[in-house]
Protein backbone atom coordinates (compact mmCIF):
# COMPACT_ATOMS: atom_id res chain seq x y z
CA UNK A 1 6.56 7.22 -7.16
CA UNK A 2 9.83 5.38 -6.36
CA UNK A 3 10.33 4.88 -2.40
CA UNK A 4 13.74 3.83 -1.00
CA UNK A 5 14.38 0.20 0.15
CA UNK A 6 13.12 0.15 3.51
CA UNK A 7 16.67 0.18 6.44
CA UNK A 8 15.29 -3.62 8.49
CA UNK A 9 15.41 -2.89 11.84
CA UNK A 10 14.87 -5.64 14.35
CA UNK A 11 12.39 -4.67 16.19
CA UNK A 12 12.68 -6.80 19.46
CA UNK A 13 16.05 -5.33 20.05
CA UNK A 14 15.03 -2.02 22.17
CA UNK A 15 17.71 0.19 21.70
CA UNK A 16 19.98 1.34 24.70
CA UNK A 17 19.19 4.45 27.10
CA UNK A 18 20.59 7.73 26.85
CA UNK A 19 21.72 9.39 30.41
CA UNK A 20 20.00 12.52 32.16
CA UNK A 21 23.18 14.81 30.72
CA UNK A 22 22.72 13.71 27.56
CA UNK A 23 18.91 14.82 27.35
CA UNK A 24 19.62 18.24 28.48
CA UNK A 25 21.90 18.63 26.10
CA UNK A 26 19.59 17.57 23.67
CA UNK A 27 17.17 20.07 25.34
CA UNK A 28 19.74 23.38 24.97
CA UNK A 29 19.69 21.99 21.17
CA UNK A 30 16.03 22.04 20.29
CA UNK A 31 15.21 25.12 22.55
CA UNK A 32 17.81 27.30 20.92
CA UNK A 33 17.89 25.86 17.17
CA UNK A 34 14.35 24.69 16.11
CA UNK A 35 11.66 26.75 15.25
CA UNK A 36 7.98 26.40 15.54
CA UNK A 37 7.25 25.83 11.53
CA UNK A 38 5.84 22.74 9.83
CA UNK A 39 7.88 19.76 9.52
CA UNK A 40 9.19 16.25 10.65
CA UNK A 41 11.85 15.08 13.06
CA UNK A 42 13.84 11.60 13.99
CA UNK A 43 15.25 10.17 16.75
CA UNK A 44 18.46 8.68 16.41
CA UNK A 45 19.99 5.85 18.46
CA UNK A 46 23.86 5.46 19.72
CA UNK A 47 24.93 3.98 16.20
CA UNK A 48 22.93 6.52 14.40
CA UNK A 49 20.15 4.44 13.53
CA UNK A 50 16.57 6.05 13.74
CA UNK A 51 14.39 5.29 15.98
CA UNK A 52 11.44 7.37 15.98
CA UNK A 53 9.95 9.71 13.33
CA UNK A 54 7.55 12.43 14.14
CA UNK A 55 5.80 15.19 12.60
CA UNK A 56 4.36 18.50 13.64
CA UNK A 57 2.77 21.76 12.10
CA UNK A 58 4.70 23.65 14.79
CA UNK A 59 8.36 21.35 15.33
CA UNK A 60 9.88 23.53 18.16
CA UNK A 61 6.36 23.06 20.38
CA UNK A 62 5.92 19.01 19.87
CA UNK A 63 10.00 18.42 19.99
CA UNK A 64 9.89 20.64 23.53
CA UNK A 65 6.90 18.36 24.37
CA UNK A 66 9.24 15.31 24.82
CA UNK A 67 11.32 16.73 27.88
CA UNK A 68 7.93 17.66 29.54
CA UNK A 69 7.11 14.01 29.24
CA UNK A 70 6.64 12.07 32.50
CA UNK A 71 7.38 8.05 33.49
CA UNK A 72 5.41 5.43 31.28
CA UNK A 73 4.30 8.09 28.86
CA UNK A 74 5.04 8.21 25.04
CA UNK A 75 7.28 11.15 24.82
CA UNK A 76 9.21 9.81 27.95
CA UNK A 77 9.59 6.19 26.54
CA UNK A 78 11.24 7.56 23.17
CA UNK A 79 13.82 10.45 24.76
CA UNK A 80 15.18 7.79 26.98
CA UNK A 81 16.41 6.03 24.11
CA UNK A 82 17.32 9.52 21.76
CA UNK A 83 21.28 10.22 21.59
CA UNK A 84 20.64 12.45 18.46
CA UNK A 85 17.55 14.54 17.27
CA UNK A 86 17.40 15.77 14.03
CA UNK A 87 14.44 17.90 12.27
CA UNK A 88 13.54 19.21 9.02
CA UNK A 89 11.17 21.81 7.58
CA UNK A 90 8.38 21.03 5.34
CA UNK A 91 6.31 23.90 3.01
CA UNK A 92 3.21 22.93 5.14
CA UNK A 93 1.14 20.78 7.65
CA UNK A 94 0.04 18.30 4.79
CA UNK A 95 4.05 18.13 3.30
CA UNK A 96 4.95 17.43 6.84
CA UNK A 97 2.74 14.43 7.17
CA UNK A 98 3.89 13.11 3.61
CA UNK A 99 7.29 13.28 4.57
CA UNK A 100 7.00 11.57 7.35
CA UNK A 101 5.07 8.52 5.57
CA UNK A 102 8.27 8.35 3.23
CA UNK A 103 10.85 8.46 6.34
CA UNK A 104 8.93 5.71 8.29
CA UNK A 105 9.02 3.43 5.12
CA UNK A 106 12.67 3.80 4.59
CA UNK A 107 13.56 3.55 8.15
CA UNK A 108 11.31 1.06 9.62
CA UNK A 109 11.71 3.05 13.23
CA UNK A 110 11.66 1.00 16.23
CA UNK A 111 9.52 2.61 17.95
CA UNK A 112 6.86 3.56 15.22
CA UNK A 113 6.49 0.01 14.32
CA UNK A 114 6.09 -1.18 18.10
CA UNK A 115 2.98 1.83 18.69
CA UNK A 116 1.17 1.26 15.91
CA UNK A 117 -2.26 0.76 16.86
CA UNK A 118 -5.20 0.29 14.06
CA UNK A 119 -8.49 1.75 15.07
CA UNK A 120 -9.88 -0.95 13.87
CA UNK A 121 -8.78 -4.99 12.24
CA UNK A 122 -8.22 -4.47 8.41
CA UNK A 123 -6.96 -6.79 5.53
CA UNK A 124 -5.70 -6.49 1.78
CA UNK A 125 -6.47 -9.10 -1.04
CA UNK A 126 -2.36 -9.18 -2.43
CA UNK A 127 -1.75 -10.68 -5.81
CA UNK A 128 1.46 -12.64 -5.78
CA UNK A 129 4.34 -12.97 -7.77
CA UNK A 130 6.73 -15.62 -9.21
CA UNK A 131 6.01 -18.38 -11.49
CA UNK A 132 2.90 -19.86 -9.93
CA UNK A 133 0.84 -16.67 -8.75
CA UNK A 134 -1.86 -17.06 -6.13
CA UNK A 135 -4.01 -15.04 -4.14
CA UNK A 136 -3.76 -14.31 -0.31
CA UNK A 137 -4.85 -11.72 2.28
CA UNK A 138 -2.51 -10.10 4.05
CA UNK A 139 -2.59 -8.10 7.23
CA UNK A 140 -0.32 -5.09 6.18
CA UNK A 141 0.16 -2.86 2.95
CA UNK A 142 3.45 -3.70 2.57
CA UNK A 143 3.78 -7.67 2.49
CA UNK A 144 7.01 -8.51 0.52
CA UNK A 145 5.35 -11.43 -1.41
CA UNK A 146 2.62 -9.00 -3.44
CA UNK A 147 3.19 -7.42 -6.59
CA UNK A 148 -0.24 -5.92 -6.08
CA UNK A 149 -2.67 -5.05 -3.25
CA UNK A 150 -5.86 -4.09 -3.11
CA UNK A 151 -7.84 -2.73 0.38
CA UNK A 152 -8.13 -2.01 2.77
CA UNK A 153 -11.30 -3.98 4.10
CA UNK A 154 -12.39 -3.96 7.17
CA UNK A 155 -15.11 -7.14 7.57
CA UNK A 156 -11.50 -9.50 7.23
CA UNK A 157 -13.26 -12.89 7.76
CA UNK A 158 -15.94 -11.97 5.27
CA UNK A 159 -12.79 -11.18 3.36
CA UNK A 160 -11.15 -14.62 3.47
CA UNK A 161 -14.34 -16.22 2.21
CA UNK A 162 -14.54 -14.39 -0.58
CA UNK A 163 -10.79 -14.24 -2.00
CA UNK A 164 -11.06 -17.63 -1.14
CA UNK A 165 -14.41 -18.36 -2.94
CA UNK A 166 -12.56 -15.88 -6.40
CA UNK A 167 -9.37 -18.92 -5.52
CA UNK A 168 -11.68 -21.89 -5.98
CA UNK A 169 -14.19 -20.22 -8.65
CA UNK A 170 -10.88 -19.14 -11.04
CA UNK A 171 -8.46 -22.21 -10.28
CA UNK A 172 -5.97 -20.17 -8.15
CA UNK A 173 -4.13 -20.99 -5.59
CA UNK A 174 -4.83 -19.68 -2.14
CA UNK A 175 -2.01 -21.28 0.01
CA UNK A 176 0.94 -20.17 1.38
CA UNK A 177 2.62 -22.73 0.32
CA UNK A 178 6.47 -21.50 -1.44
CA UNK A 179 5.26 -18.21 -0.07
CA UNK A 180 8.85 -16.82 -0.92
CA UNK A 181 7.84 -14.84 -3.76
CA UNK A 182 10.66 -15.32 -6.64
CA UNK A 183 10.22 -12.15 -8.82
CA UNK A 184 13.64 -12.50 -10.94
CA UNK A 185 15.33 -15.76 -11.84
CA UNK A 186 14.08 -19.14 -13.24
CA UNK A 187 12.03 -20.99 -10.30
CA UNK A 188 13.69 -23.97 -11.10
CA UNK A 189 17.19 -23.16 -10.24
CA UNK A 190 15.88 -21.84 -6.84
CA UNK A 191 14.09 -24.79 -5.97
CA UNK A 192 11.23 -24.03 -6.31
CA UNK A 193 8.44 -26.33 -4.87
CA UNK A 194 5.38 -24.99 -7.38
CA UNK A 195 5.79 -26.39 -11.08
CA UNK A 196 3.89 -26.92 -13.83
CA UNK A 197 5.27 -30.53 -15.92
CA UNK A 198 4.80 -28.80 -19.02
CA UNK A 199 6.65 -25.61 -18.11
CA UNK A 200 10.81 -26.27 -18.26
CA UNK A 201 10.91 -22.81 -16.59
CA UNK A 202 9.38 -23.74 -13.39
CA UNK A 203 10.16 -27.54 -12.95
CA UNK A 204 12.28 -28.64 -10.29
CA UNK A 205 16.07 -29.55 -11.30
CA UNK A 206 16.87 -33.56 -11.97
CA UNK A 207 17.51 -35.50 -8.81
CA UNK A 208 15.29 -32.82 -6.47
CA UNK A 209 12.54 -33.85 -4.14
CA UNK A 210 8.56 -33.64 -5.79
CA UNK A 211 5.72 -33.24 -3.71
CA UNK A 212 3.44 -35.97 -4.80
CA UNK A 213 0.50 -35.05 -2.21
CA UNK A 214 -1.63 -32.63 -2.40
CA UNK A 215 -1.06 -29.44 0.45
CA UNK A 216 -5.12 -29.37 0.73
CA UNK A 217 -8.51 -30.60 -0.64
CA UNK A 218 -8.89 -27.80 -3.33
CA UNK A 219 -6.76 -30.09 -5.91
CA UNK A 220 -8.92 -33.38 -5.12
CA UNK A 221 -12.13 -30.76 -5.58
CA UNK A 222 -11.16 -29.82 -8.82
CA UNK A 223 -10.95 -25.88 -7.88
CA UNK A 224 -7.27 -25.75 -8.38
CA UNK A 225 -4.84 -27.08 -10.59
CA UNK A 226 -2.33 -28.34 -8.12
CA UNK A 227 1.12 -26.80 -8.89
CA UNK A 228 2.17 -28.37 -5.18
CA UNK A 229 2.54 -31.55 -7.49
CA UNK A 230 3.48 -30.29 -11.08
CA UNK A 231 -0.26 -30.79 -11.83
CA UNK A 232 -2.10 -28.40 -14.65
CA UNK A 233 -1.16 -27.26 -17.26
CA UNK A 234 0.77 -23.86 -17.38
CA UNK A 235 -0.64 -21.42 -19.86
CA UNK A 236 -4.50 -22.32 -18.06
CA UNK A 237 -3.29 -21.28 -15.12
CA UNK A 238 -1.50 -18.12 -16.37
CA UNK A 239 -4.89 -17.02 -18.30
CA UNK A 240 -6.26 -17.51 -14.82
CA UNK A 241 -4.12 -15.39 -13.44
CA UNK A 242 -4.37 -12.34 -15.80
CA UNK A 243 -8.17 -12.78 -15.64
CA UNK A 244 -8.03 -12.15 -11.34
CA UNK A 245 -5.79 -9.24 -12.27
CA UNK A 246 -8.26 -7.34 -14.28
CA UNK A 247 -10.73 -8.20 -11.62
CA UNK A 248 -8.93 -6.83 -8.85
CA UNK A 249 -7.57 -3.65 -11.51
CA UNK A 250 -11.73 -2.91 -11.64
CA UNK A 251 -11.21 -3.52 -15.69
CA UNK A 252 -13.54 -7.07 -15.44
CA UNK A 253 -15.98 -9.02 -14.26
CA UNK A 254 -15.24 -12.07 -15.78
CA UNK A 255 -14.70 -14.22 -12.46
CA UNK A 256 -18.82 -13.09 -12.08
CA UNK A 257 -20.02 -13.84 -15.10
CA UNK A 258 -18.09 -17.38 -15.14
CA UNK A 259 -19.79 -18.20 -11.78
CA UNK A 260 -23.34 -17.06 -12.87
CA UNK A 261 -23.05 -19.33 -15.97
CA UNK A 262 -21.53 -22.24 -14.08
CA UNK A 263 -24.70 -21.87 -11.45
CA UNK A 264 -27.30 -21.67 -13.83
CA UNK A 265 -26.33 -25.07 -15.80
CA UNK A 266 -25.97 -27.00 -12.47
CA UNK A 267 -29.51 -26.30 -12.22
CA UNK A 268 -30.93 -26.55 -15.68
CA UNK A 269 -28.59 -30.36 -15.28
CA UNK A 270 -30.87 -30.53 -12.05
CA UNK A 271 -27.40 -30.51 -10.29
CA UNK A 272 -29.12 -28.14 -6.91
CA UNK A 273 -26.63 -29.25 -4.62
CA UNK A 274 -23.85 -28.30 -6.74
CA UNK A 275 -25.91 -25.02 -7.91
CA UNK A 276 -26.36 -23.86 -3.76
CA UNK A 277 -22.28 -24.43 -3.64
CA UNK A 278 -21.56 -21.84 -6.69
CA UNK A 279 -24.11 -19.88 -5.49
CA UNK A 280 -22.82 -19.06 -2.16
CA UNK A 281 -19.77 -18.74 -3.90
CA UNK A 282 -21.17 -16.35 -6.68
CA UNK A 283 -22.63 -14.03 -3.44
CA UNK A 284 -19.29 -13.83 -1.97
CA UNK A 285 -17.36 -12.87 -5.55
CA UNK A 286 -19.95 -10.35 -5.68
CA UNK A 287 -19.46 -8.59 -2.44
CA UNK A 288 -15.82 -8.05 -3.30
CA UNK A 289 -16.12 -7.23 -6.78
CA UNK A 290 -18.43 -4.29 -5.67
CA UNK A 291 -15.58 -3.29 -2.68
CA UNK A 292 -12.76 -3.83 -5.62
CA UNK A 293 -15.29 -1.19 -8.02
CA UNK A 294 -15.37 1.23 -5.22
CA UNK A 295 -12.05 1.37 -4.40
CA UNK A 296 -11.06 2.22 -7.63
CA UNK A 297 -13.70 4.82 -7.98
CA UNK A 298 -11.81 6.60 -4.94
CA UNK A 299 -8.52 6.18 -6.67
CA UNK A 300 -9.96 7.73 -10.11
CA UNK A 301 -11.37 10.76 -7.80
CA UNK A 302 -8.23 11.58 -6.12
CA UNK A 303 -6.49 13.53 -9.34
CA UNK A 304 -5.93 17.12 -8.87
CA UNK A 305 -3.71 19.90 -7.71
CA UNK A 306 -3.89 20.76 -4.14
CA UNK A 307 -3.36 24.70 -3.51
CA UNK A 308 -2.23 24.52 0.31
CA UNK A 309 -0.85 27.63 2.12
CA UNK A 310 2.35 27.43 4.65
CA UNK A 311 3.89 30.09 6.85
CA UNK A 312 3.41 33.21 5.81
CA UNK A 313 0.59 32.70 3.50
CA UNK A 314 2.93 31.22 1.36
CA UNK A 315 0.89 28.84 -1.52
CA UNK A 316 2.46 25.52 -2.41
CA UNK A 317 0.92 23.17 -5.12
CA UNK A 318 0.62 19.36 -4.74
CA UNK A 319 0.35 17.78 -7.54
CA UNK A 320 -2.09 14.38 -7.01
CA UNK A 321 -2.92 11.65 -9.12
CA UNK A 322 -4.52 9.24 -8.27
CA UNK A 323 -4.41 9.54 -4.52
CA UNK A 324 -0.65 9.64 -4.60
CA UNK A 325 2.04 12.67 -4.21
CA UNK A 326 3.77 13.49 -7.99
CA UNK A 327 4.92 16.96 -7.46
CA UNK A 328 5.34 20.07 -5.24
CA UNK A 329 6.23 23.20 -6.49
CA UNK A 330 5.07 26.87 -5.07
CA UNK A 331 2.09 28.47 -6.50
CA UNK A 332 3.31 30.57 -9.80
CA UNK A 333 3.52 34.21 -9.88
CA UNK A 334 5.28 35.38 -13.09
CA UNK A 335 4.33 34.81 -16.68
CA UNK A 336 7.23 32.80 -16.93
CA UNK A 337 6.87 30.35 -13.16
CA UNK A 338 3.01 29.83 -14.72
CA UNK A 339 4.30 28.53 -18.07
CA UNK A 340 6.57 26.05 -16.15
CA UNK A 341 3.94 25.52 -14.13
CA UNK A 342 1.54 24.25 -17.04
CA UNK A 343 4.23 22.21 -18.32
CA UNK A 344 4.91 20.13 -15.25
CA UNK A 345 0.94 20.31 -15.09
CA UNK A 346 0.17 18.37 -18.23
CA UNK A 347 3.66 15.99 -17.83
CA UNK A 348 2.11 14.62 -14.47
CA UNK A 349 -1.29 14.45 -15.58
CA UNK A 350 -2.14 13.71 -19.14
CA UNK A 351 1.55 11.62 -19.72
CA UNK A 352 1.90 8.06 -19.23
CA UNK A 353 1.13 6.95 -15.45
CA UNK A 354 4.25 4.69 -14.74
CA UNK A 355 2.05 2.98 -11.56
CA UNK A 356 -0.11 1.80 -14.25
CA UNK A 357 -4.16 0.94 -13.49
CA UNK A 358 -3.51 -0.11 -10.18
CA UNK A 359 -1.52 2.11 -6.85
CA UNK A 360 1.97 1.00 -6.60
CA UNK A 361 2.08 -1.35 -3.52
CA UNK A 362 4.50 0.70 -2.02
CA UNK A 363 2.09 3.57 -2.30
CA UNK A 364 -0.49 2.09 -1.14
CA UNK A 365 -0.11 3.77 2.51
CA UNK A 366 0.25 7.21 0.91
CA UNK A 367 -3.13 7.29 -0.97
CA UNK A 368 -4.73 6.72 1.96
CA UNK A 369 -2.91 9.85 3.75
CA UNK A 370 -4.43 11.79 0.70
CA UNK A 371 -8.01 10.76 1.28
CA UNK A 372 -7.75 10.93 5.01
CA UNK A 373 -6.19 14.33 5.21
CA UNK A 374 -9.45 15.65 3.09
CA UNK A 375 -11.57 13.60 4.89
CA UNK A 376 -10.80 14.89 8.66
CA UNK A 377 -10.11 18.20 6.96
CA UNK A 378 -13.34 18.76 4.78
CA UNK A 379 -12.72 22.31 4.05
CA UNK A 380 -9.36 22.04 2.83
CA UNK A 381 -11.63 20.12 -0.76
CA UNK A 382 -12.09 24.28 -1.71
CA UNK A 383 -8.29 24.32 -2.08
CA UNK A 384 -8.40 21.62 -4.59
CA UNK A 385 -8.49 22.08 -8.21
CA UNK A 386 -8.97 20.29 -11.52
CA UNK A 387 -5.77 18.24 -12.46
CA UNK A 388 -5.39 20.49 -15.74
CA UNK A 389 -6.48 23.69 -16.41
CA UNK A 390 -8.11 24.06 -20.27
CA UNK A 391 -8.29 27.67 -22.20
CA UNK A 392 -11.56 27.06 -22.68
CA UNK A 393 -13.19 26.60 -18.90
CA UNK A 394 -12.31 28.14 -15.98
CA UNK A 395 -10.37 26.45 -12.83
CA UNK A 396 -12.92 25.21 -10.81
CA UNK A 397 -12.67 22.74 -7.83
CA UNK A 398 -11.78 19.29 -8.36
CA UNK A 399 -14.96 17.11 -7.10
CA UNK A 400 -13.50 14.64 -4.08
């Protein structure tokens, strides 16, 4: 699903205080125009930029909340800096949430990036881009350098070990060296300090500065090719890279198998030392390849409509696949609505899936909204149901 280019914000500028007046005005306009429905809200600054965006099941109730708000507290810290409040409505409690995922993305708020608090240290294995991929882990979901990420995990230095032990046992870089990731353009008429010598595309331009050391050990260790000095060859290295891909997509377990073969004919050579080395290296591959399998598993399960009810009983479908948002339309009640209905039903779930095998990295974030909502809400499962109905079975409950 497409998602706006996030507004930058910058973030250690706190944005200038609003007067006493000016709240109380802001009060009169909540108090007599919002009402107490599902939906999401945003706190503007002087220059119209927004600051803060909030949700609620019932809006009038948590936007009142604010003015209620005393000294150092949450509420309090926000309205000082609110010259403009403006709300929405959502269908229900679970569109409200969703919306306000999308809004924080675009906007970047001040002050939601400044209170975000994990409930606990987390890490994601990204997949870069450019001419010269490598791997990394990265502390948020949406690191500009990845064209894919995969976590969250939450045992980060076990983490590190093992993307770097899948680096070393594949021939892929780990560094963060040229970390600007070049998606479009030749590398070589950026400047680019990776290269390949046998690749026009990504050597540097006559006359410019080469690297002729090293940036670590890995190169002298033989467990990467060295693209810091133009060493390697370029299609090697590109296999390489397409062969971590479908190990993080859950389609291989190549980088395993390679490791396992490697370990056994160190020993059969009587090699032990060098066996011990793969071998740790083989455990660590292991644990993340089983972590990569079940993430996947959780994507695969989160495909199917979502029958929540709004206001006034009022039945909206959510269309999910694989854990992310495609559609919301009310629940149909004439011959003709159903029809429509089972047409946007099979174009969303049996047509091409434009993320691909993997969650968009920008969606990242929003499939794990999906599985948390049913997770802290266990009884809201009985409102799913399977992605497509068939005229042969009845509609039963999607298992999640």
């Amino acid at each position: 699903m497409d998602t706006p280019a996030p507004q930058r914000t910058r973030l250690h500028a706190r944005p200038p205080q609003s007067t006493p007046t000016h709240r109380k005005q802001l009060r009169a306009l909540v108090r007599e125009g919002c009402e107490n429905r599902p939906g999401v809200y945003r706190m503007l600054g002087p220059t119209g930029t927004v600051i803060y965006v909030g949700q609620s099941r019932v809006l009038r109730t948590r936007l009142m909340s604010y003015f209620r708000a005393k000294g150092r507290d949450k509420g309090a810290r926000i309205l000082r800096h609110a010259f403009q409040i403006e709300w929405e409505y959502t269908n229900t409690e679970f569109g409200a949430l969703l919306r306000e995922l999308r809004l924080i993305k675009q906007y970047r708020p001040h002050f939601n990036s400044m209170m975000v608090q994990d409930e606990w240290p987390r890490a994601y294995v990204a997949l870069t881009g450019g001419t010269v991929p490598g791997l990394r882990v990265v502390a948020r979901s949406d690191d500009p350098g990845a064209i894919a990420l995969f976590g969250p995990f939450r045992r980060v230095a076990q983490l590190r070990e093992a993307v770097r032990a899948l680096a070393e046992g594949t021939g892929l870089r780990d560094c963060v060296h040229d970390d600007v990731v070049r998606i479009t353009g030749s590398a070589a008429s950026r400047g680019s300090t990776l290269w390949f010598d046998d690749d026009p595309t990504s050597r540097p331009k006559r006359g410019a500065s080469r690297t002729r050391a090293p940036g670590c050990l890995r190169h002298e260790l033989g467990t990467c090719a060295g693209p810091c000095i133009g060493a390697g060859a370029s299609q090697p290295y590109r296999d390489a890279a397409v062969a971590v891909r479908a190990f993080l997509d859950g389609r291989s377990d190549a980088p395993v198998r390679t490791l396992e073969a490697a370990m056994h004919a160190a020993a059969e050579q009587l090699a032990f030392e060098r066996a011990a080395v793969i071998r740790d290296r083989l455990a660590l591959v292991s644990w993340l390849h089983e972590r990569v399998q079940n993430f996947h598993a959780n994507v695969d399960r989160l495909t199917f409509r979502y029958h929540a009810v709004g206001p006034g009983e009022q039945e909206w479908v959510y269309f999910v696949r694989r854990g992310t948002v495609r559609a919301e339309v009310p629940a149909p009640k004439t011959p003709e609505e159903r029809a429509a209905f089972r047409e946007l039903a099979t174009k969303v779930f049996t047509g091409p899936d434009p993320s691909g095998a993997d969650i968009p990295t920008h969606d990242l974030d929003e499939f794990y909204l999906v599985a948390s909502w049913f997770r802290r809400r266990p009884n809201e499962k009985a409102r799913t149901r399977v992605a497509v109905r068939t005229a042969t079975r009845r509609e039963t409950p999607s298992p999640t």
